[in-house]
Protein backbone atom coordinates (compact mmCIF):
# COMPACT_ATOMS: atom_id res chain seq x y z
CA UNK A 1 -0.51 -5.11 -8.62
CA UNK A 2 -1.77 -7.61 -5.73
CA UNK A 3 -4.28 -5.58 -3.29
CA UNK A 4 -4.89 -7.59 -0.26
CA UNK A 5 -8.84 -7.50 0.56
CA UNK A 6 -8.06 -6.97 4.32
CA UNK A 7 -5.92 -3.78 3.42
CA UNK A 8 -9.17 -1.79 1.32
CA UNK A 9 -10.26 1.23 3.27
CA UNK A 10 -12.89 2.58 0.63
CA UNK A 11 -13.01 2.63 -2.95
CA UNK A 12 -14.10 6.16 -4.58
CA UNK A 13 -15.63 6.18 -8.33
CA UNK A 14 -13.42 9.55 -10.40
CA UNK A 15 -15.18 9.39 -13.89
CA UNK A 16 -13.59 6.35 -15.37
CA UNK A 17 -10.90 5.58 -12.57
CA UNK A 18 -11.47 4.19 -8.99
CA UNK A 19 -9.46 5.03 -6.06
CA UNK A 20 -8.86 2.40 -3.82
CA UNK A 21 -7.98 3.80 -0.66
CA UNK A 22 -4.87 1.22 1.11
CA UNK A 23 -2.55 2.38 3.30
CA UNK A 24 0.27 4.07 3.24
CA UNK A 25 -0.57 5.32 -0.98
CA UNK A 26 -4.31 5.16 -2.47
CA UNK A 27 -3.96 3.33 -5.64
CA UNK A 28 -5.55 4.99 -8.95
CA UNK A 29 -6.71 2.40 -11.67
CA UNK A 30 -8.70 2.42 -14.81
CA UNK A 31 -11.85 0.72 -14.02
CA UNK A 32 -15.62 1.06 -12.95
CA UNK A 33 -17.32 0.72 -10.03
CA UNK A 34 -19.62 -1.51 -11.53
CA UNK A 35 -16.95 -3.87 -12.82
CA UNK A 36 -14.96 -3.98 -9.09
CA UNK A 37 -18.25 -4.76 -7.48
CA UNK A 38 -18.74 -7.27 -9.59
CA UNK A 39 -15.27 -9.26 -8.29
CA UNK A 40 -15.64 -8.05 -4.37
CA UNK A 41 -17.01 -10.62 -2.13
CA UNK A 42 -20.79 -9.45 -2.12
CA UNK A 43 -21.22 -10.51 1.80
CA UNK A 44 -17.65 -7.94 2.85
CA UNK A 45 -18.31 -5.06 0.57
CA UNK A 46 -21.45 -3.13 -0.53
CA UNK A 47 -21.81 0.12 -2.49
CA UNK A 48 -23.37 3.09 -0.58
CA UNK A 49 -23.65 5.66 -3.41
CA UNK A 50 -23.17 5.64 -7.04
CA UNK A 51 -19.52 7.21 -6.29
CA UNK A 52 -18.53 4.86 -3.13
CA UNK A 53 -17.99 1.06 -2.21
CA UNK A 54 -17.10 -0.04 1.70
CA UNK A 55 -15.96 -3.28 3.23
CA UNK A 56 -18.88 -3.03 5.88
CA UNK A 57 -16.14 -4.87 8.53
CA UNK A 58 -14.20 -1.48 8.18
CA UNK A 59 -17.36 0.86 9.00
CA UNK A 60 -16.72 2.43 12.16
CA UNK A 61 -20.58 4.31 12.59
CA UNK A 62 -23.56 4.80 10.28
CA UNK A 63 -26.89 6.24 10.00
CA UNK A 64 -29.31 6.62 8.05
CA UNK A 65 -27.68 9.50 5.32
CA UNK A 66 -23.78 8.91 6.43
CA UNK A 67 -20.99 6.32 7.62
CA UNK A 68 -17.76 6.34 8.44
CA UNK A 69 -14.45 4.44 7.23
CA UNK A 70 -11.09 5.51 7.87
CA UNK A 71 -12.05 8.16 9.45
CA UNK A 72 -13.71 9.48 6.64
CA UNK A 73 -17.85 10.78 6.32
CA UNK A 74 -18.91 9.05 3.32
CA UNK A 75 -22.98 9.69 2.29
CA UNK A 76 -25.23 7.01 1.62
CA UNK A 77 -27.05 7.74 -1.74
CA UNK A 78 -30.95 8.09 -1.92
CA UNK A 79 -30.96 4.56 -4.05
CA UNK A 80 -29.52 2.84 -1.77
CA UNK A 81 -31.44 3.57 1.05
CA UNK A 82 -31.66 -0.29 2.08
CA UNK A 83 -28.01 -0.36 3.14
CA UNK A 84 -28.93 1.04 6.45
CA UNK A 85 -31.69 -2.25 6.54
CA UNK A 86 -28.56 -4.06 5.78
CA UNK A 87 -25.90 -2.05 8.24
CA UNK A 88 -28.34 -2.60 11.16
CA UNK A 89 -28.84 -6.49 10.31
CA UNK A 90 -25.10 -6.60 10.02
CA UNK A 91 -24.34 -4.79 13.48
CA UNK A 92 -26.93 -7.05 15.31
CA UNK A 93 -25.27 -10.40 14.16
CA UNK A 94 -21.23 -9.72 15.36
């Protein structure tokens, strides 16, 4: 199955699956976060917490702890604490 990068909402680590939130039917597949992160575009997606990956283009508001995509409140993990560095950087240069 084709997954258009424009269409990704979130993608959510389950044990050994990954959700990938599209619209109108999240997709369920066998694979790690680690190993999709590997094949996203590094300057449209970044992981937030060991159990979530966001295109930044589709983050609506962040802070330091939180963001939101889609509506959704997704946390930003204690190890990756520079993501806010990199949200802030990111908001300043659109």
């Amino acid at each position: 199955m084709k997954i258009n990068l424009k269409d990704l909402e979130l993608i959510e680590a389950l044990d050994d699956y990954i959700k990938l939130y599209i619209k109108p039917t999240p997709v369920l597949t066998l694979m790690t976060l680690k190993s999709i992160l590997e094949k996203l575009p590094s300057r449209d997606f970044v992981r937030v917490h060991r159990s979530f990956i966001v295109p930044i283009n589709k983050i609506e508001k962040f802070s330091k702890t939180k963001l939101m995509v889609a509506g959704k409140e997704i946390p930003i993990g204690s190890s990756y604490s520079n993501v806010y560095e990199l949200l802030l950087q990111h908001s300043k240069n659109k």
